[in-house]
PDB file of N, CA and C in Angstrom:
ATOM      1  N   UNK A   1     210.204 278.028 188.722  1.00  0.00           N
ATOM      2  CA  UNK A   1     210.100 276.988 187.719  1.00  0.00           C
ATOM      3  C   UNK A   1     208.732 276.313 187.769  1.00  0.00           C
ATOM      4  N   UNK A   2     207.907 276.358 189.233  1.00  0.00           N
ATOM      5  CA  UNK A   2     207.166 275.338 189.318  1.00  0.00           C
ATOM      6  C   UNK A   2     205.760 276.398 188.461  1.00  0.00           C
ATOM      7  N   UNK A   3     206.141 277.127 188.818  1.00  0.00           N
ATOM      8  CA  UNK A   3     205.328 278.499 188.144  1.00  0.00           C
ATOM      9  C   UNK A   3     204.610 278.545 186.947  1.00  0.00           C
ATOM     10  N   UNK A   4     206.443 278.230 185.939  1.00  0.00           N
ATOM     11  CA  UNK A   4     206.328 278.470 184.605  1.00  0.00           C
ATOM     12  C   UNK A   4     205.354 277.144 184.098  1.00  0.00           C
ATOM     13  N   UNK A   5     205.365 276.020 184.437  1.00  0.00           N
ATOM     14  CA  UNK A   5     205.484 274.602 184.563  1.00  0.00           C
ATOM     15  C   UNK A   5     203.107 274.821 184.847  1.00  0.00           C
ATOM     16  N   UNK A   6     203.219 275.627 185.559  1.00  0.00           N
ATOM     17  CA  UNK A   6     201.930 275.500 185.791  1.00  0.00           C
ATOM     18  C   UNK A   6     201.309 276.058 184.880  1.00  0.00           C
ATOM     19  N   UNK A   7     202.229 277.255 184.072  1.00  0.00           N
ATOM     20  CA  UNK A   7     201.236 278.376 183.109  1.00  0.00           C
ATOM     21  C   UNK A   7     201.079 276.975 182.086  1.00  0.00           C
ATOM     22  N   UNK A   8     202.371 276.975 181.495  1.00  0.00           N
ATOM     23  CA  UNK A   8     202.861 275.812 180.641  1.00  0.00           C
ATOM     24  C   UNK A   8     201.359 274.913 180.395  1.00  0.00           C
ATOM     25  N   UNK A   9     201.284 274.182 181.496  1.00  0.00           N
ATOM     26  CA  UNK A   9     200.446 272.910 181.692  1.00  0.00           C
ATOM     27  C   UNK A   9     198.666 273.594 181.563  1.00  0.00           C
ATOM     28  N   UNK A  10     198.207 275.182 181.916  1.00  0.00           N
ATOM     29  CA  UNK A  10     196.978 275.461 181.533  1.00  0.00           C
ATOM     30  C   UNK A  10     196.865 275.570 180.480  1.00  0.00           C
ATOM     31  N   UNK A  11     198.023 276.188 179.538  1.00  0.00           N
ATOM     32  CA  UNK A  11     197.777 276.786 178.204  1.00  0.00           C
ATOM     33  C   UNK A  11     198.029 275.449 177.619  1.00  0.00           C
ATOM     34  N   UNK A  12     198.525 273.907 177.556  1.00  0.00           N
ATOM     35  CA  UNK A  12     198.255 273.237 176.135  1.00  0.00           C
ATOM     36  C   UNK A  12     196.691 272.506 177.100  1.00  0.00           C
ATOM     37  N   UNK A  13     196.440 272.725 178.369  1.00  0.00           N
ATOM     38  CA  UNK A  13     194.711 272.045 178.355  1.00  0.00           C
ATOM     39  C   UNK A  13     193.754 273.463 178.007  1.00  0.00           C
ATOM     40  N   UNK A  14     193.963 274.520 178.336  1.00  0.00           N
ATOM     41  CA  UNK A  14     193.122 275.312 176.967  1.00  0.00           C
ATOM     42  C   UNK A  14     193.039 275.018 175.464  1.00  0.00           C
ATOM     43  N   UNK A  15     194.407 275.089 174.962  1.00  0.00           N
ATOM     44  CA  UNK A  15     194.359 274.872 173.350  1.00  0.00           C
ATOM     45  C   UNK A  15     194.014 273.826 172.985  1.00  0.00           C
ATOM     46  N   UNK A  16     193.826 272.509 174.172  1.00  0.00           N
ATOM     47  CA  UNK A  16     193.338 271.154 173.561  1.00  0.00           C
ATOM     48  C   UNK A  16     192.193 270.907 174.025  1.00  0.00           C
ATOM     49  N   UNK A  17     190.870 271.565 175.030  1.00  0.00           N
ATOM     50  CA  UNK A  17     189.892 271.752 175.791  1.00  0.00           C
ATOM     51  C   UNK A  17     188.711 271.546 174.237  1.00  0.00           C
ATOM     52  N   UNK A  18     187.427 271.423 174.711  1.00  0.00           N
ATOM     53  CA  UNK A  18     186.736 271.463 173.583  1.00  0.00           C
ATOM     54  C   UNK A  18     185.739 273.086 173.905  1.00  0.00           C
ATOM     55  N   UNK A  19     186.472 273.623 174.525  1.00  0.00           N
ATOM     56  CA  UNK A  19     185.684 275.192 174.744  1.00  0.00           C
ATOM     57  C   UNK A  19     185.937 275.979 172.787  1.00  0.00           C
ATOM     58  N   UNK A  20     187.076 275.805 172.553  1.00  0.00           N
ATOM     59  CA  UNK A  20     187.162 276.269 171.373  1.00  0.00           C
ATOM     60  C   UNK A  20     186.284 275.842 170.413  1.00  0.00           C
ATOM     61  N   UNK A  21     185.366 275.281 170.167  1.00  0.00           N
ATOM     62  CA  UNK A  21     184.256 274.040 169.140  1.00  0.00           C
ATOM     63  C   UNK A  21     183.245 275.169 169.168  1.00  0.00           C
ATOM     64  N   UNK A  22     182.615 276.087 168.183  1.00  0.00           N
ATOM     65  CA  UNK A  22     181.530 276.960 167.907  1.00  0.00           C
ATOM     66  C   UNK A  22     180.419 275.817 167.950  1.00  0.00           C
ATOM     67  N   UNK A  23     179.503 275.928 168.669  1.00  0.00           N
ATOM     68  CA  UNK A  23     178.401 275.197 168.484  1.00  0.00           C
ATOM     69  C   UNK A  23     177.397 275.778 167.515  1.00  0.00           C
ATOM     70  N   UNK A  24     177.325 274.614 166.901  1.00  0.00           N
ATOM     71  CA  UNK A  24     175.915 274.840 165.879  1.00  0.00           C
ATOM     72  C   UNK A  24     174.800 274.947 165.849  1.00  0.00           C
ATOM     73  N   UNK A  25     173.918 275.979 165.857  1.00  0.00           N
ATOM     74  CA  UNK A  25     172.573 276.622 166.109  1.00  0.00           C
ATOM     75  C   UNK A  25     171.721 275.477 165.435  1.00  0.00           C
ATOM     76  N   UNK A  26     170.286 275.117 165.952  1.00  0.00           N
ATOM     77  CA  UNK A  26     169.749 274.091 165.349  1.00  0.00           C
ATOM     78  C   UNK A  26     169.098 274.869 163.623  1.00  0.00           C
ATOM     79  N   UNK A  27     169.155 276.232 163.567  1.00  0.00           N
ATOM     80  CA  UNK A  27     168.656 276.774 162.350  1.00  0.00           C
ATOM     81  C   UNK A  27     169.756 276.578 161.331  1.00  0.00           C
ATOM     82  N   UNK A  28     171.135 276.445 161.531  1.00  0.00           N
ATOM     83  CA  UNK A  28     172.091 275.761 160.818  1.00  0.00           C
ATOM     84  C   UNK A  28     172.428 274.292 160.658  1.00  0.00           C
ATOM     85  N   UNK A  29     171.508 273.616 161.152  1.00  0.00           N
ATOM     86  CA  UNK A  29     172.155 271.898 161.251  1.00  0.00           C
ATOM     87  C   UNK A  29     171.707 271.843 159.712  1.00  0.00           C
ATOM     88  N   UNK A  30     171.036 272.197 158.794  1.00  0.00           N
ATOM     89  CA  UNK A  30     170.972 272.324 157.230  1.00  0.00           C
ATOM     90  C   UNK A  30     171.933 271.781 156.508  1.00  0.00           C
ATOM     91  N   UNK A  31     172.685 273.263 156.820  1.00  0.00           N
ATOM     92  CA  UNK A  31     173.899 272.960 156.113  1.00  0.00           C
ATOM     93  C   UNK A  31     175.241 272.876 156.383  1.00  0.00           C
ATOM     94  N   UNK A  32     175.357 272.071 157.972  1.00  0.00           N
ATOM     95  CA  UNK A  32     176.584 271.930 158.788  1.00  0.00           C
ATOM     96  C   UNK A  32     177.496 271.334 157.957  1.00  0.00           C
ATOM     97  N   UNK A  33     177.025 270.049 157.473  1.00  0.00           N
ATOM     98  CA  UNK A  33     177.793 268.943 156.609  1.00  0.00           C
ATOM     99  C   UNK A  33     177.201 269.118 155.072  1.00  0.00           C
ATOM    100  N   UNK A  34     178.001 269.457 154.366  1.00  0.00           N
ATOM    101  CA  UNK A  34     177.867 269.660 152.425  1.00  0.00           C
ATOM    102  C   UNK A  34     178.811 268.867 152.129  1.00  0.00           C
ATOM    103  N   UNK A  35     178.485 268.881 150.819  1.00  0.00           N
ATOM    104  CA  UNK A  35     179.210 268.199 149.807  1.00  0.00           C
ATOM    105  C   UNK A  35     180.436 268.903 149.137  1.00  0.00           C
ATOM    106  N   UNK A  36     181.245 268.823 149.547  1.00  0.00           N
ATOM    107  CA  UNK A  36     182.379 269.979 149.214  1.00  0.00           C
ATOM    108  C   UNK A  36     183.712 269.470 148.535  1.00  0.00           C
ATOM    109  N   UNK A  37     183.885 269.893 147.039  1.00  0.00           N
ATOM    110  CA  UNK A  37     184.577 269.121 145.936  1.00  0.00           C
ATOM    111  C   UNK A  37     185.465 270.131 145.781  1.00  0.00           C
ATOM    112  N   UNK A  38     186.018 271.176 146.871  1.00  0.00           N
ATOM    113  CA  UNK A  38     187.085 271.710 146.591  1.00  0.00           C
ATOM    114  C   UNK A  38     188.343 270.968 146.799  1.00  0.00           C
ATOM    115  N   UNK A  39     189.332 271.073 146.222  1.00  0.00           N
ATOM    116  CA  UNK A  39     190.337 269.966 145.963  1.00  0.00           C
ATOM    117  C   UNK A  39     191.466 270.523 147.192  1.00  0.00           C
ATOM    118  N   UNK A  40     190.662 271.870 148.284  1.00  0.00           N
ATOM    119  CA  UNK A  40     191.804 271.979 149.327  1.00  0.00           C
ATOM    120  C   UNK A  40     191.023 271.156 150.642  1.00  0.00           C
ATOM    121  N   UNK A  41     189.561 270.676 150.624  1.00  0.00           N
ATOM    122  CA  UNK A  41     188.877 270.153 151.960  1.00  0.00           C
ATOM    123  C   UNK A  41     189.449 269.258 152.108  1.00  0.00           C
ATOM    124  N   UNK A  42     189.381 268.468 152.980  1.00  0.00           N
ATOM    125  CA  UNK A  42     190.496 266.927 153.471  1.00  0.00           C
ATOM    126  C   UNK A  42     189.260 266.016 154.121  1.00  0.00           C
ATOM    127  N   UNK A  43     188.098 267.087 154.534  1.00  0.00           N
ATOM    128  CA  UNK A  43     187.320 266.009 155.266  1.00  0.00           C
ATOM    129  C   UNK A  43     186.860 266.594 156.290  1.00  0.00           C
ATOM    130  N   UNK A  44     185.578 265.948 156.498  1.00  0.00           N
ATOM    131  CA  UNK A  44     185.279 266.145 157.892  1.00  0.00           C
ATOM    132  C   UNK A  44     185.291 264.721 159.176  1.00  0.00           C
ATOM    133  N   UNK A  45     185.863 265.170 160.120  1.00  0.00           N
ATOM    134  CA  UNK A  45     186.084 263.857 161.551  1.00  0.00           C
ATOM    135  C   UNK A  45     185.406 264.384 162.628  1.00  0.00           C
ATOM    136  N   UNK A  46     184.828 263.224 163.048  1.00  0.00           N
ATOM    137  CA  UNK A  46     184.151 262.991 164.080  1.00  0.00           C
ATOM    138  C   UNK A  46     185.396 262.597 164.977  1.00  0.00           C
ATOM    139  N   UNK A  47     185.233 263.876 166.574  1.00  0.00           N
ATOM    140  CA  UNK A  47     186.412 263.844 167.460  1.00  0.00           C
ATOM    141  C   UNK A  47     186.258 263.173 169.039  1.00  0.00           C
ATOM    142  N   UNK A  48     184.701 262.625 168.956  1.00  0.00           N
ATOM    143  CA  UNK A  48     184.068 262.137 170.068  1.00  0.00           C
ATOM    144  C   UNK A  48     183.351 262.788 170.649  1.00  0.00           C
ATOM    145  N   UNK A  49     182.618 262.624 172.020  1.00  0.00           N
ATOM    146  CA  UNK A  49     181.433 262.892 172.663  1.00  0.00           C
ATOM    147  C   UNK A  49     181.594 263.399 173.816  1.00  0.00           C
ATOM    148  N   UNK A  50     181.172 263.937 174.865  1.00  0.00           N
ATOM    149  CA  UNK A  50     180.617 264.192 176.321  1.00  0.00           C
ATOM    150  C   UNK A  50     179.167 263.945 176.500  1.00  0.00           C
ATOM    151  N   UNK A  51     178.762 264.322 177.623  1.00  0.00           N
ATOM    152  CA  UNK A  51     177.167 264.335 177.659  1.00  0.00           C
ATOM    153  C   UNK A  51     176.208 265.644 176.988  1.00  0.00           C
ATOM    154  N   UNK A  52     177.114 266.205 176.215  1.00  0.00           N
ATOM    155  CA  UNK A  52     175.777 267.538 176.061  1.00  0.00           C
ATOM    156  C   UNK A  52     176.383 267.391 174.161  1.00  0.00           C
ATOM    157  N   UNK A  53     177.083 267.130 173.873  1.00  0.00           N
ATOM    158  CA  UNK A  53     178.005 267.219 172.700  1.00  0.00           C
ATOM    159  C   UNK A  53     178.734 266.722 172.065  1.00  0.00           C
ATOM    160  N   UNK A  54     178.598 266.142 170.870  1.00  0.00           N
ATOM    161  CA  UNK A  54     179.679 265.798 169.673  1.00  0.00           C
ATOM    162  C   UNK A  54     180.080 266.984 169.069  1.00  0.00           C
ATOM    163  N   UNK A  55     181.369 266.447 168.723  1.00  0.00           N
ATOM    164  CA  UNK A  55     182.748 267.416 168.253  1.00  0.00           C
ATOM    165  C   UNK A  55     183.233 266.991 167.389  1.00  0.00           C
ATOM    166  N   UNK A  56     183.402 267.891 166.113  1.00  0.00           N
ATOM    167  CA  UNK A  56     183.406 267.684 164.878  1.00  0.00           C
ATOM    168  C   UNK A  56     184.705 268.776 164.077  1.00  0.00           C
ATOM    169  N   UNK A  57     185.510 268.218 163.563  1.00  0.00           N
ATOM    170  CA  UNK A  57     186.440 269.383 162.706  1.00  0.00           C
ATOM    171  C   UNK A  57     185.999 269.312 161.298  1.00  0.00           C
ATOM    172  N   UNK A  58     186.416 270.102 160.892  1.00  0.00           N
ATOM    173  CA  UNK A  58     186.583 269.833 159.081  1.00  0.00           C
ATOM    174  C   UNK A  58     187.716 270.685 158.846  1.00  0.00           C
ATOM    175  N   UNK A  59     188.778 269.762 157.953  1.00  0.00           N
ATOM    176  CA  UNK A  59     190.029 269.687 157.387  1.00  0.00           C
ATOM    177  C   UNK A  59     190.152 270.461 156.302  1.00  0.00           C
ATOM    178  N   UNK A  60     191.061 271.450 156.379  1.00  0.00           N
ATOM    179  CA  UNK A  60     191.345 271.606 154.866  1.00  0.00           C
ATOM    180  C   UNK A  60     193.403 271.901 154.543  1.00  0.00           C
ATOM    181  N   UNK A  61     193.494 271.688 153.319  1.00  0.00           N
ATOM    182  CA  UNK A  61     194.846 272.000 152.999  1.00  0.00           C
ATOM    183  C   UNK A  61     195.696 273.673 153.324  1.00  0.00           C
ATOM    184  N   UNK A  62     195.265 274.098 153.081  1.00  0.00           N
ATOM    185  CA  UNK A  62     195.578 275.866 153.430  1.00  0.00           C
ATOM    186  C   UNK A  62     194.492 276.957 154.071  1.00  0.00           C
ATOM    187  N   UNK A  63     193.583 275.990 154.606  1.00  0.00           N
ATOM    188  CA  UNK A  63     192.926 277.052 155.311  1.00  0.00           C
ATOM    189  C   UNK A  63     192.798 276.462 156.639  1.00  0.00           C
ATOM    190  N   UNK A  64     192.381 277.472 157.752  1.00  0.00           N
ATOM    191  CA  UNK A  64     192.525 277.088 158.966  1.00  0.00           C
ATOM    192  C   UNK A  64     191.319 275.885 159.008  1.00  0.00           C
ATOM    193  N   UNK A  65     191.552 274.939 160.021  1.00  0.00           N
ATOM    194  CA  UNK A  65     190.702 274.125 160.447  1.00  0.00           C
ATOM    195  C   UNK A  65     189.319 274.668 160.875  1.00  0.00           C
ATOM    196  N   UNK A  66     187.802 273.789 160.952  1.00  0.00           N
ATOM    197  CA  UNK A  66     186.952 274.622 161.723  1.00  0.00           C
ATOM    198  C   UNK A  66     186.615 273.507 162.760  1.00  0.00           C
ATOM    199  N   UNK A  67     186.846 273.830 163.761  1.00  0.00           N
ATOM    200  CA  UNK A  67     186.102 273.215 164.843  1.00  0.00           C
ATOM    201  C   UNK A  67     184.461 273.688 165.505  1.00  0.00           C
ATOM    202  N   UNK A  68     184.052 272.503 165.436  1.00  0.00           N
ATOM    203  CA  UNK A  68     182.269 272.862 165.340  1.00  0.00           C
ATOM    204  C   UNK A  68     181.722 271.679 166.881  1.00  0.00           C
ATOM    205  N   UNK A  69     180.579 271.783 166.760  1.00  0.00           N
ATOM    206  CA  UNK A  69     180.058 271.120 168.011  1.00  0.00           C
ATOM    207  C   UNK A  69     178.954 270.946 167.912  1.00  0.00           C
ATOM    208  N   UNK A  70     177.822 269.755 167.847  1.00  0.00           N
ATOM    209  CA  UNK A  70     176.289 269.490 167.852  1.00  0.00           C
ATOM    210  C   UNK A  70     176.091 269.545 168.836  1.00  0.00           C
ATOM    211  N   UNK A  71     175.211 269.422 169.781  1.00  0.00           N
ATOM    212  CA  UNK A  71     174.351 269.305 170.626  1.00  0.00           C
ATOM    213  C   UNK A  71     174.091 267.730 170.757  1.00  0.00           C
ATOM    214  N   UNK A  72     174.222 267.186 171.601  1.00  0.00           N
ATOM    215  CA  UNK A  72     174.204 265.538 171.505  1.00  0.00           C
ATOM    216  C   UNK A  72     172.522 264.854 171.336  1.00  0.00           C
ATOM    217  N   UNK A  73     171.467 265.684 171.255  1.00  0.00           N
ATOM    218  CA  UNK A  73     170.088 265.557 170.890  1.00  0.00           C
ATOM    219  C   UNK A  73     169.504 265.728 169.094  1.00  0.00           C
ATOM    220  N   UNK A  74     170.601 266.546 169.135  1.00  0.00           N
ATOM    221  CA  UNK A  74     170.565 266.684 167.665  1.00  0.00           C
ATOM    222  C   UNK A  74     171.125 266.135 166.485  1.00  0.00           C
ATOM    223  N   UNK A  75     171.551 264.955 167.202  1.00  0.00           N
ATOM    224  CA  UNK A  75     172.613 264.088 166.330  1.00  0.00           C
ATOM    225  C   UNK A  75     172.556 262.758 166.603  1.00  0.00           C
ATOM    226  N   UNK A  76     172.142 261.709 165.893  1.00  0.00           N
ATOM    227  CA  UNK A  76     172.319 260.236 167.001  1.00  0.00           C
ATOM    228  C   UNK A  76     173.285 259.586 166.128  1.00  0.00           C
ATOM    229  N   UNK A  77     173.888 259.147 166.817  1.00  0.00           N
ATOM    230  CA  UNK A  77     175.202 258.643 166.415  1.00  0.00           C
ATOM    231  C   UNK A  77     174.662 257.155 167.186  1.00  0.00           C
ATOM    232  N   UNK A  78     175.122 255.917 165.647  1.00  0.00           N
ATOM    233  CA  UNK A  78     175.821 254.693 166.406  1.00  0.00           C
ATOM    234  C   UNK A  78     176.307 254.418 167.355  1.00  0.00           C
ATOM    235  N   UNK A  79     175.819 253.482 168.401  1.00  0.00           N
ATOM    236  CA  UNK A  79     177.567 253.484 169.669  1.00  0.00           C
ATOM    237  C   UNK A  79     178.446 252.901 169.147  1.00  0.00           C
ATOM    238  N   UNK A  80     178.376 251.811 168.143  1.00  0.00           N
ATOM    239  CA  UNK A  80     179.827 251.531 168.236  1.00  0.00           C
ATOM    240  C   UNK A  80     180.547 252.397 167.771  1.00  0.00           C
ATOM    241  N   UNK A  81     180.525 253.703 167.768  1.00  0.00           N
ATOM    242  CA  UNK A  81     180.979 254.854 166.464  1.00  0.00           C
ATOM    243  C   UNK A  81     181.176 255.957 167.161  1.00  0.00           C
ATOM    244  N   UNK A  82     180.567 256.149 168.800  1.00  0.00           N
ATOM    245  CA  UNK A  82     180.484 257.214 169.582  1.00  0.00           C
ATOM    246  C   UNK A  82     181.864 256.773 170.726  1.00  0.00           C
ATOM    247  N   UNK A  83     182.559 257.693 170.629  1.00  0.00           N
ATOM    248  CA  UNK A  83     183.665 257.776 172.006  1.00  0.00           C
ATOM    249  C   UNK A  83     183.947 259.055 172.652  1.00  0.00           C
ATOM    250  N   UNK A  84     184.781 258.968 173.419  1.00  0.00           N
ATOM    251  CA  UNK A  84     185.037 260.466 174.333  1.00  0.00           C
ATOM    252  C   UNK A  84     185.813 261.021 173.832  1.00  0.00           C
ATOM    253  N   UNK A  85     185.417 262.136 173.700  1.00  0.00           N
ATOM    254  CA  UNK A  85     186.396 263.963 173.232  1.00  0.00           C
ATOM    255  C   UNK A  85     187.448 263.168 173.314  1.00  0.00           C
ATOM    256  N   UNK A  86     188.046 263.356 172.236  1.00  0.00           N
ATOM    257  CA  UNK A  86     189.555 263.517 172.247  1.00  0.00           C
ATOM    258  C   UNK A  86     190.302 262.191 172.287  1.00  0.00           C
ATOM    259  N   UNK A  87     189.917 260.897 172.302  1.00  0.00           N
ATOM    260  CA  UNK A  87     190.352 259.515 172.424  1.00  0.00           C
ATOM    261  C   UNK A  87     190.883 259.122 170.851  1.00  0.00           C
ATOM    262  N   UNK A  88     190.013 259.999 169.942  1.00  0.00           N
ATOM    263  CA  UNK A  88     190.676 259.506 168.320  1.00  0.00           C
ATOM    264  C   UNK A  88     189.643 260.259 167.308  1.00  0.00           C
ATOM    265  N   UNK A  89     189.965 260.019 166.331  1.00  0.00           N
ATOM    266  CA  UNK A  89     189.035 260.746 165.165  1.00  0.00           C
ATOM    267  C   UNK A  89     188.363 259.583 164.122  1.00  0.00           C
ATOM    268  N   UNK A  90     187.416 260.266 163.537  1.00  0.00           N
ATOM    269  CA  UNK A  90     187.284 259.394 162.369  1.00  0.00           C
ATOM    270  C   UNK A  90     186.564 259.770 161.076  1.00  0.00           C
ATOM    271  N   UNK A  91     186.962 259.333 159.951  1.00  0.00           N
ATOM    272  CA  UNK A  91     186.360 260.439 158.727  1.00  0.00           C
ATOM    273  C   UNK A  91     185.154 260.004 158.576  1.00  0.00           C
ATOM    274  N   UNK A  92     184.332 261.096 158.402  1.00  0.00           N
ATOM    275  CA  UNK A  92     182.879 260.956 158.041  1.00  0.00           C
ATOM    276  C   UNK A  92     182.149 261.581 157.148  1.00  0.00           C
ATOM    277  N   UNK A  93     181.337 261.382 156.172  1.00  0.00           N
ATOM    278  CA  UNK A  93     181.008 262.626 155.106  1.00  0.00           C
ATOM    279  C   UNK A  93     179.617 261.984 154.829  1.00  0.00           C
ATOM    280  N   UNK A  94     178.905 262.948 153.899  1.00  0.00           N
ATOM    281  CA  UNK A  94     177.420 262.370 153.064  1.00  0.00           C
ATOM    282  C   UNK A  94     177.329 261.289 152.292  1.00  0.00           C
ATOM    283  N   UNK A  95     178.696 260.859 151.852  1.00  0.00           N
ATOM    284  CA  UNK A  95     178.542 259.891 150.887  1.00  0.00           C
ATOM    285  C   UNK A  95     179.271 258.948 151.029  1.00  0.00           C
ATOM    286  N   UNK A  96     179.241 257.473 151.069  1.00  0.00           N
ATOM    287  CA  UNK A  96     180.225 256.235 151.522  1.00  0.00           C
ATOM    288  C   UNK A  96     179.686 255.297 150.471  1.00  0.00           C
ATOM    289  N   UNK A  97     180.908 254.567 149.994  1.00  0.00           N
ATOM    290  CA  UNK A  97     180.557 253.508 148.745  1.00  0.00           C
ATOM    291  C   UNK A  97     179.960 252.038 149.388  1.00  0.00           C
ATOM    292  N   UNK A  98     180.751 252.667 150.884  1.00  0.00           N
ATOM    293  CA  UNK A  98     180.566 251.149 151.284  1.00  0.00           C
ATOM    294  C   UNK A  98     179.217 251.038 152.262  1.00  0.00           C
ATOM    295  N   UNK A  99     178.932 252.588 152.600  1.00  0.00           N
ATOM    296  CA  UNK A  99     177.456 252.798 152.774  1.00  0.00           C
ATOM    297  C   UNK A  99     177.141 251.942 154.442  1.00  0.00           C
ATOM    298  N   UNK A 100     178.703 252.336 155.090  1.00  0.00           N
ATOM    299  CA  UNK A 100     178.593 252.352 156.627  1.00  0.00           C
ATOM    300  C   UNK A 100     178.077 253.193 156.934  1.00  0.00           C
ATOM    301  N   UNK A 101     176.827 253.225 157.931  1.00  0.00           N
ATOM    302  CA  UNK A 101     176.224 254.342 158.546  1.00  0.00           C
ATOM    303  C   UNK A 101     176.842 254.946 159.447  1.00  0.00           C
ATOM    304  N   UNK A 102     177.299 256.109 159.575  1.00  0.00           N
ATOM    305  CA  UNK A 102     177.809 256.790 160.896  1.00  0.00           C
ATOM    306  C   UNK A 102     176.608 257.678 161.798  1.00  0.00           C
ATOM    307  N   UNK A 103     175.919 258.179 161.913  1.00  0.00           N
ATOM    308  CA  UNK A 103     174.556 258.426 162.311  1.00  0.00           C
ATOM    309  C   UNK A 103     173.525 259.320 161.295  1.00  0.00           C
ATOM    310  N   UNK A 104     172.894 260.133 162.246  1.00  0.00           N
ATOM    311  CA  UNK A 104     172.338 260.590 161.326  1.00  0.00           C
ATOM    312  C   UNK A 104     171.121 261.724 162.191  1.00  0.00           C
ATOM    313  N   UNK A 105     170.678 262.389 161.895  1.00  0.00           N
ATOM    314  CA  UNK A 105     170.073 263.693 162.340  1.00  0.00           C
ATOM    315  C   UNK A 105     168.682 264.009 161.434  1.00  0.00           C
ATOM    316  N   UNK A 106     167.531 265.077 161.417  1.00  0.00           N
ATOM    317  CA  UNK A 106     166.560 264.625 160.571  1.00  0.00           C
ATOM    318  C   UNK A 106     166.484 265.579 159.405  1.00  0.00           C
ATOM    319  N   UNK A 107     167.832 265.776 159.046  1.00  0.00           N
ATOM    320  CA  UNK A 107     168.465 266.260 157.079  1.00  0.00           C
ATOM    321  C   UNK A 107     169.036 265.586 156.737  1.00  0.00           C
ATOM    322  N   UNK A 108     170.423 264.621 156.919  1.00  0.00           N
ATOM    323  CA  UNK A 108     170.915 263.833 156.438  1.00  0.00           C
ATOM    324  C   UNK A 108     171.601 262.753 157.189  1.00  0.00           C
ATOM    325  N   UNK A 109     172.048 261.716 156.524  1.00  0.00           N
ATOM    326  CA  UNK A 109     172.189 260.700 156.993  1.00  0.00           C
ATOM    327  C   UNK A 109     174.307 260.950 156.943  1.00  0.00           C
ATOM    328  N   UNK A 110     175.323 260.001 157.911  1.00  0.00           N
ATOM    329  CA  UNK A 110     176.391 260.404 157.782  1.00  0.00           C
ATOM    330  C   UNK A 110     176.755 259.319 157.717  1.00  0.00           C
ATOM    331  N   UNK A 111     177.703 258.861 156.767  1.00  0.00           N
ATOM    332  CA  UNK A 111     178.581 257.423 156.660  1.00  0.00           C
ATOM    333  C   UNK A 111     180.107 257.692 157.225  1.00  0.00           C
ATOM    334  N   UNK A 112     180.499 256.457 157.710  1.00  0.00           N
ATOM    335  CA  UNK A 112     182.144 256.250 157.762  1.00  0.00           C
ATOM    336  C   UNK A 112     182.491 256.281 156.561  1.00  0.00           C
ATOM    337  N   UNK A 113     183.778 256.924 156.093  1.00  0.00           N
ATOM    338  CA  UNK A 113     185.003 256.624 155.070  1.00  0.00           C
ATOM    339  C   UNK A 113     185.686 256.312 155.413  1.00  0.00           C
ATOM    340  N   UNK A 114     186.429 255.214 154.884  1.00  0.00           N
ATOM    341  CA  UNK A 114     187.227 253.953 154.890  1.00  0.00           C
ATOM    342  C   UNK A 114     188.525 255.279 154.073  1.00  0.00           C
ATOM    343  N   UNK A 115     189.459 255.114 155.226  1.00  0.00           N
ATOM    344  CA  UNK A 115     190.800 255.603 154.673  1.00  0.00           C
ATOM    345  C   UNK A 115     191.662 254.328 154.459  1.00  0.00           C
ATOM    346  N   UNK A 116     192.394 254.719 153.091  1.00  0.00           N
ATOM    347  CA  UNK A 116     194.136 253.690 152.959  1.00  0.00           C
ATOM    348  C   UNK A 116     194.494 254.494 153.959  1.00  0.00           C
ATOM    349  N   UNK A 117     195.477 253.159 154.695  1.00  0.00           N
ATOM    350  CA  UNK A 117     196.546 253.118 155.312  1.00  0.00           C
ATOM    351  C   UNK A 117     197.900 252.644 155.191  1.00  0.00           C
TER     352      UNK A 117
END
């Protein structure tokens, strides 16, 4: 039992580990984050930090999730806006009405979106 209990306990800290996150080549930081008006995207969230890396998903309705990863030099993020892998998410995109800065890198700039709750 104590066995099963151990496989058990590696395989959900693999599937929840941030080894799965493709990191993004600096010849792609271009066009990591677009403007994307397909009516299945949901968004992209910021999933928190370590020391080498921010971790990033983007959402969609019927297609698989993508989990991605910057390089933490290549990205400066706000602190009040930066936390550790895996503590919470938060939506972030190119464009905000309310024009909160979420950081920013030297192609574009990233705002918070304000979700209803």
């Amino acid at each position: 039992m104590k066995k099963y209990l151990g496989i058990l306990l590696v395989t959900i800290v693999s599937l929840t580990s941030c080894d799965n996150y493709k990191e993004v080549k600096s010849e792609d930081l271009k066009s990591i984050f677009v403007l994307n008006s397909s009516s299945t995207f949901k968004g992209y969230y910021y999933e928190g930090s370590d020391k080498d890396y921010h971790y990033f998903i983007s959402k969609w309705d019927f297609e698989k999730d993508r989990k991605f990863k910057l390089r933490a030099d290549k990205l400066t993020i706000g602190n009040k806006y930066r936390f550790s892998f895996g503590e919470k998410e938060l939506r972030i995109d190119l464009l905000s009405e309310d024009k909160v800065e979420f950081g920013q890198n030297e192609f574009c700039k990233l705002y918070i979106v304000k979700t209803m709750n």
